[in-house]
Protein backbone atom coordinates (compact mmCIF):
# COMPACT_ATOMS: atom_id res chain seq x y z
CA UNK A 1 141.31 78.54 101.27
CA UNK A 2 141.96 80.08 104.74
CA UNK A 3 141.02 79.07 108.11
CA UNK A 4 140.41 82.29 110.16
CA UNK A 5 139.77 82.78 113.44
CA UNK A 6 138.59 86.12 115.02
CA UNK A 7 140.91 89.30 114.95
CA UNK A 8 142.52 88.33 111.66
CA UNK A 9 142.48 90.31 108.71
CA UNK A 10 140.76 89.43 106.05
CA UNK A 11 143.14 88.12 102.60
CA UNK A 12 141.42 90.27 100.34
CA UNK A 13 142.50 91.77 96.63
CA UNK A 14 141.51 93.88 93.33
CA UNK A 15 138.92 92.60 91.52
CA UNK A 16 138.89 94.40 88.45
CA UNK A 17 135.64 93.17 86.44
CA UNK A 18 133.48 93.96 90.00
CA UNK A 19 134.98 97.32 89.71
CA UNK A 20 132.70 98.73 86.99
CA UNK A 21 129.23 97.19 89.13
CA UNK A 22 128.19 99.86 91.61
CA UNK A 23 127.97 103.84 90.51
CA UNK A 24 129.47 106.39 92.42
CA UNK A 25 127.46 107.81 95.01
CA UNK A 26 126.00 111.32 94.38
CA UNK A 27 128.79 113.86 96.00
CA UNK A 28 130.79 110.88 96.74
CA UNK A 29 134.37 112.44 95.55
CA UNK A 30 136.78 109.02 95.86
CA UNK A 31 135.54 105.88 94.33
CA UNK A 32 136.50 102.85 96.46
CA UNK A 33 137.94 99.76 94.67
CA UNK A 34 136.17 96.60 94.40
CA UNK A 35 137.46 93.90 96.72
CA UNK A 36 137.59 90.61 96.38
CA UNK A 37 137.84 88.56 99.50
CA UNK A 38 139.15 85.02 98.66
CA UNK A 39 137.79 81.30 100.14
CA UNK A 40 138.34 80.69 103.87
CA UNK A 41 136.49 79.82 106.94
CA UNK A 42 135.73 80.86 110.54
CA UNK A 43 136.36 78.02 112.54
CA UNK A 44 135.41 79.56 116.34
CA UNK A 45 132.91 82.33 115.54
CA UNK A 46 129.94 83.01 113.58
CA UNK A 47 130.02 85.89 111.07
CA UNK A 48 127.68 88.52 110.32
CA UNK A 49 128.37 90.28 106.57
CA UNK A 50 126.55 93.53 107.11
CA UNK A 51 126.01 95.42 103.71
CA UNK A 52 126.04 99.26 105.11
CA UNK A 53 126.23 100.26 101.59
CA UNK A 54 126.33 99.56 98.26
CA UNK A 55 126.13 95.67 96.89
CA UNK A 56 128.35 92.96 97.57
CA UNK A 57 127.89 89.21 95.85
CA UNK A 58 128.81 86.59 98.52
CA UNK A 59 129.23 82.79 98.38
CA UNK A 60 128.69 79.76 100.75
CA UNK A 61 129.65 76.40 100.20
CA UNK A 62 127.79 76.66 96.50
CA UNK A 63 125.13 78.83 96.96
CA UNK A 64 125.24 82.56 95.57
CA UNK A 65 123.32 85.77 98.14
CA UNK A 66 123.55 89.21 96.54
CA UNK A 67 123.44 91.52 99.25
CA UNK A 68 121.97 95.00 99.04
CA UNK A 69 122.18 97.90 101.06
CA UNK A 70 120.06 97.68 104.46
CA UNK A 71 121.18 93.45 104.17
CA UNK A 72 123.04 90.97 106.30
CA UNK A 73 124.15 87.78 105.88
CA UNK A 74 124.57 85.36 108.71
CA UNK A 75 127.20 83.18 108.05
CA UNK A 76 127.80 79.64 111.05
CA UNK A 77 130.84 79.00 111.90
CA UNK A 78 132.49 76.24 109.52
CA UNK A 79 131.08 77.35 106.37
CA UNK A 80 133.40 77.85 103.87
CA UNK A 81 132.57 81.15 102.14
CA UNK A 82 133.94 83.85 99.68
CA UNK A 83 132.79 87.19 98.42
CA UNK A 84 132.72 90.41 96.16
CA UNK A 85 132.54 93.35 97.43
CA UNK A 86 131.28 95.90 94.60
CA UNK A 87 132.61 99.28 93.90
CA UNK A 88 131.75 102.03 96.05
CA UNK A 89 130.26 99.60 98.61
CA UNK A 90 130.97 98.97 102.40
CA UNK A 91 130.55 95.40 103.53
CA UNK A 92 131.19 95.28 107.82
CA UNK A 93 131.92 91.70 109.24
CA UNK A 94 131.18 91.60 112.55
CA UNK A 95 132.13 88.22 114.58
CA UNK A 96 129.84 86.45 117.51
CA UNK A 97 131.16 83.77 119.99
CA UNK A 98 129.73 80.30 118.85
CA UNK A 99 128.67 79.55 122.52
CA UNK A 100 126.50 83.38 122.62
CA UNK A 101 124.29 82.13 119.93
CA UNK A 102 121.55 79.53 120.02
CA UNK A 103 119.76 80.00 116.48
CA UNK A 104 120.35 80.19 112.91
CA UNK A 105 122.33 76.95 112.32
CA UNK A 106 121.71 77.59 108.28
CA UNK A 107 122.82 81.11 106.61
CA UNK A 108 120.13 83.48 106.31
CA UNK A 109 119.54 86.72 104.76
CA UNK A 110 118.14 89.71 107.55
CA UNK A 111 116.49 92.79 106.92
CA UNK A 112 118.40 95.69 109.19
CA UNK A 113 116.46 97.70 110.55
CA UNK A 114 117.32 101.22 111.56
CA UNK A 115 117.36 99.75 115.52
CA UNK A 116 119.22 96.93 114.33
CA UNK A 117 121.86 99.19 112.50
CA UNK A 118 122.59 101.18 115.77
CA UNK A 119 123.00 97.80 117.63
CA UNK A 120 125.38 96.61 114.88
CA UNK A 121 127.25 100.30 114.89
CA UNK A 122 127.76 99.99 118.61
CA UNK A 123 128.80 96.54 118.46
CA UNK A 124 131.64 97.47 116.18
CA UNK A 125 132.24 100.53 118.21
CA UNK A 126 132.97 98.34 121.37
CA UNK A 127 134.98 95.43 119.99
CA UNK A 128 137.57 97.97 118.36
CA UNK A 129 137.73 101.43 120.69
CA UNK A 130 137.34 101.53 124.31
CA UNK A 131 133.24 102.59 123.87
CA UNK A 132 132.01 100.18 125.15
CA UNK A 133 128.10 101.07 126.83
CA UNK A 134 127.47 99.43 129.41
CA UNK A 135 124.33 97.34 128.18
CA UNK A 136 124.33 93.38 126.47
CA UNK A 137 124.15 95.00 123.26
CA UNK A 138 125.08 91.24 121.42
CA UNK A 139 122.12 89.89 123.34
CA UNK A 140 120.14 92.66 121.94
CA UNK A 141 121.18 92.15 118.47
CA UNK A 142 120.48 88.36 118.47
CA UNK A 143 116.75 89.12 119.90
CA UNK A 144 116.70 91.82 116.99
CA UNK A 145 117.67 89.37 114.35
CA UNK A 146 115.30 86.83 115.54
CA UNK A 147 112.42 88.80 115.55
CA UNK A 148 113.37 90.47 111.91
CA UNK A 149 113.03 85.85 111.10
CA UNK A 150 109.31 85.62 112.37
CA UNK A 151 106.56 85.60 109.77
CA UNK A 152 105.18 89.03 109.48
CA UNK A 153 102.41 89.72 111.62
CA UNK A 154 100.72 91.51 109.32
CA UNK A 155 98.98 88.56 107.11
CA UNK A 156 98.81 90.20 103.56
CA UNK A 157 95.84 92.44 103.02
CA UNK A 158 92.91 92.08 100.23
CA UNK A 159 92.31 95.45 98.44
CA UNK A 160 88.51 95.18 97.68
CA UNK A 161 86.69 97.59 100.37
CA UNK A 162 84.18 95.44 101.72
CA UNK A 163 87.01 92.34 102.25
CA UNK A 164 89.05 94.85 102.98
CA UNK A 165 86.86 96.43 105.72
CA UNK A 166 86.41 92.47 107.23
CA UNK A 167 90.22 91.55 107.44
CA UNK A 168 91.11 95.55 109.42
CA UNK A 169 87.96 94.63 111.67
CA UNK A 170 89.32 90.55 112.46
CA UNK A 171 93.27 91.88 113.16
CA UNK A 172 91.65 94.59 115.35
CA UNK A 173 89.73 91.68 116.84
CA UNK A 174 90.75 87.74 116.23
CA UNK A 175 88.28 86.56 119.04
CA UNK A 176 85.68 88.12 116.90
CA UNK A 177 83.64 84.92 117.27
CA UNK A 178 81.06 86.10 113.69
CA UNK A 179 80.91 83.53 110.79
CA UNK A 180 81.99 84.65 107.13
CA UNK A 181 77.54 85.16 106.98
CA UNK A 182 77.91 87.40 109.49
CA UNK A 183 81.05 89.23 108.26
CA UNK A 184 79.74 89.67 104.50
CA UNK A 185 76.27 91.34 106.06
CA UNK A 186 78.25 93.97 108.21
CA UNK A 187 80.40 94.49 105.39
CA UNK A 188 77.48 94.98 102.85
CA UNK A 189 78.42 92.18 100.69
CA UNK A 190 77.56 88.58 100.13
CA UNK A 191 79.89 85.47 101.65
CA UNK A 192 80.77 84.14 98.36
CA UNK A 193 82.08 87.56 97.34
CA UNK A 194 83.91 88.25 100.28
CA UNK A 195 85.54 84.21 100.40
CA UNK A 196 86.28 85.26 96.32
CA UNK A 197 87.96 88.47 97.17
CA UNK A 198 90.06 86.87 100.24
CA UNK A 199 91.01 84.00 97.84
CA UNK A 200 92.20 86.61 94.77
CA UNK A 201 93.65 89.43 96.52
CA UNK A 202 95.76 87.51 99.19
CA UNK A 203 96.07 83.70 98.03
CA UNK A 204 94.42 82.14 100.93
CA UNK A 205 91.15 81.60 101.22
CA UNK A 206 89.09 83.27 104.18
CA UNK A 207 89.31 80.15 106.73
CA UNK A 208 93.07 79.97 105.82
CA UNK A 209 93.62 83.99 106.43
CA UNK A 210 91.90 83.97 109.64
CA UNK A 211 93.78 81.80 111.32
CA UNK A 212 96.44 83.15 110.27
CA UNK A 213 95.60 86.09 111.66
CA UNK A 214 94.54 84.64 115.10
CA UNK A 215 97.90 82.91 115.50
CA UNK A 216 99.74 85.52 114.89
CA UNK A 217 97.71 87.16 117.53
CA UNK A 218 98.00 84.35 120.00
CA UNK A 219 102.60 84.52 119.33
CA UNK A 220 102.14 88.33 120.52
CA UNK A 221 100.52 87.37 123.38
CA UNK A 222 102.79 84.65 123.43
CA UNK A 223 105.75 87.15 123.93
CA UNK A 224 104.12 89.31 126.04
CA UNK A 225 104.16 86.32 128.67
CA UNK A 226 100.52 85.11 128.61
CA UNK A 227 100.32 81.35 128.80
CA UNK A 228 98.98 79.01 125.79
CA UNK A 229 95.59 78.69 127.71
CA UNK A 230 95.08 83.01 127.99
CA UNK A 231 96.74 83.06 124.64
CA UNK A 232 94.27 80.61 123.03
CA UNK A 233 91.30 82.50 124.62
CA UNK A 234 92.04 85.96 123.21
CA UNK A 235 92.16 84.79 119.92
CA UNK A 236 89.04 83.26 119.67
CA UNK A 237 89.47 79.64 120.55
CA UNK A 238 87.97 77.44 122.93
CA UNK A 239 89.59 74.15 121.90
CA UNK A 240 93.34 74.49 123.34
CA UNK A 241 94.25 71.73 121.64
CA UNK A 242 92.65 72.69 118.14
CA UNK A 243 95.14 76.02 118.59
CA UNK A 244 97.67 73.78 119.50
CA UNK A 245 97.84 71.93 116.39
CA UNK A 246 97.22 75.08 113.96
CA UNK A 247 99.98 77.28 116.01
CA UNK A 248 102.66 74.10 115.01
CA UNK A 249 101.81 74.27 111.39
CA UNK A 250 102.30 77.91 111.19
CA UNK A 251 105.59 77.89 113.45
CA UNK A 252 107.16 74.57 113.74
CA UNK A 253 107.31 74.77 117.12
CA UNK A 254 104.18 74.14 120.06
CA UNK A 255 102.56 77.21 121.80
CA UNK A 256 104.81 76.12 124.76
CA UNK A 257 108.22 75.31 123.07
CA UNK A 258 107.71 78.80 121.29
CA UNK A 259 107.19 80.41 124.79
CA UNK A 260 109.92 79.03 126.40
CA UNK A 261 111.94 79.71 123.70
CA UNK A 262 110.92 83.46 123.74
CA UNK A 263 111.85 83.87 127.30
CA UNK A 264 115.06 81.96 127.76
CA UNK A 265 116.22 84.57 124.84
């Protein structure tokens, strides 16, 4: 095991039975080696393992992540950690200051996007050349991988057209104050078929999808600076506290203590 600190290179070798794993890209003329990258541990930074290409299998402290392209892993600092990277494959660590982040105590998988990628590009850029733009580009990353970590706000969609037709008319409009009577009419179907198609094609039942959908909502407005009383309104409730207490089931965290935490970042 190795205790590493930033700026060290990493103790890596051959590994021979990863070598056969990943096929060689189309066109791709030289096949790179797999690498094995023995046990150690960052003991002042936090690591990002950033899988630009190709697959890599990574460990930490017991628990297995295969990483595909378009995949990150964030690693805390103090985990002890080892990994694989597959043949013809390009795993990028990239290394944060403990004190610059405030989230993610656990490891975590993220989803890079193509914004993110840039970000992650330019970050490497400027910690190893003298490119350096003149912009808080780790500040921009860490808001990037904390939005890729909120629930999608897209709840997931029933295929049926008259439920269908209901949930595209309630994300257009969560105040929409109409009962699931109301709904089925417009929609030219009856409630108990619309509740049975909300309940089979997206594993929540009506009541359960809309609010869903309203809180949501009320965490985009949330972000966009509105306070937990505006917020509440222009999704359709009246009771502040009855959106308190469904917005803290759905996020862990109050209407205000998600706010605040939104804007400090």
């Amino acid at each position: 095991m190795t205790e590493a600190v930033q700026g060290e290179e990493l103790p890596v070798s051959r590994d021979e039975e990863a070598d056969t794993i990943a096929p060689r890209p189309t066109g791709f003329e030289y096949a790179l080696p797999a690498v094995r990258v023995d046990e150690r541990r960052e003991t002042h930074v936090h690591l990002l393992l950033w899988q630009a290409y190709g697959t890599a299998h990574v460990t930490v402290e017991g628990r297995s992540h295969d990483l595909e392209r378009g995949q990150a892993l964030w690693i805390p600092a103090g985990r002890r950690h080892h990994f694989t990277v597959h043949r013809n494959s390009v795993l990028t660590p990239l290394f944060f200051a403990i004190e610059e982040v405030d989230f993610a105590s656990e490891p975590i998988v993220v989803e890079i996007s193509g914004t993110l990628a840039v970000l992650l590009l330019a970050h490497d850029v400027a910690t190893h050349t003298l490119i350096e733009p003149e912009t808080e580009i780790r500040r921009h990353i860490f808001d990037a991988i904390e939005r890729s970590l909120e629930p999608d706000v897209r709840p997931p969609m029933p295929s049926s057209p008259a439920a269908r037709r209901v949930a595209e008319c309630l994300l257009a409009d969560p105040a929409d104050r109409r009962g699931v009577v109301e709904l089925a009419a417009w929609a030219h179907s009856s409630p108990r078929s619309l509740q049975r198609a909300f309940a089979s094609e997206t594993g929540a039942t009506f009541r359960e999808w809309r609010i869903r959908s309203r809180v949501d909502a009320a965490a985009g407005l949330l972000r966009r600076g509105c306070t937990v009383e505006a917020a509440a309104h222009g999704v359709g409730y009246t009771n502040v506290n009855a959106f308190r207490r469904v917005f803290l089931t759905r996020f862990g965290l109050s209407p205000t203590a998600y706010a605040e935490r939104v804007l400090a970042g």
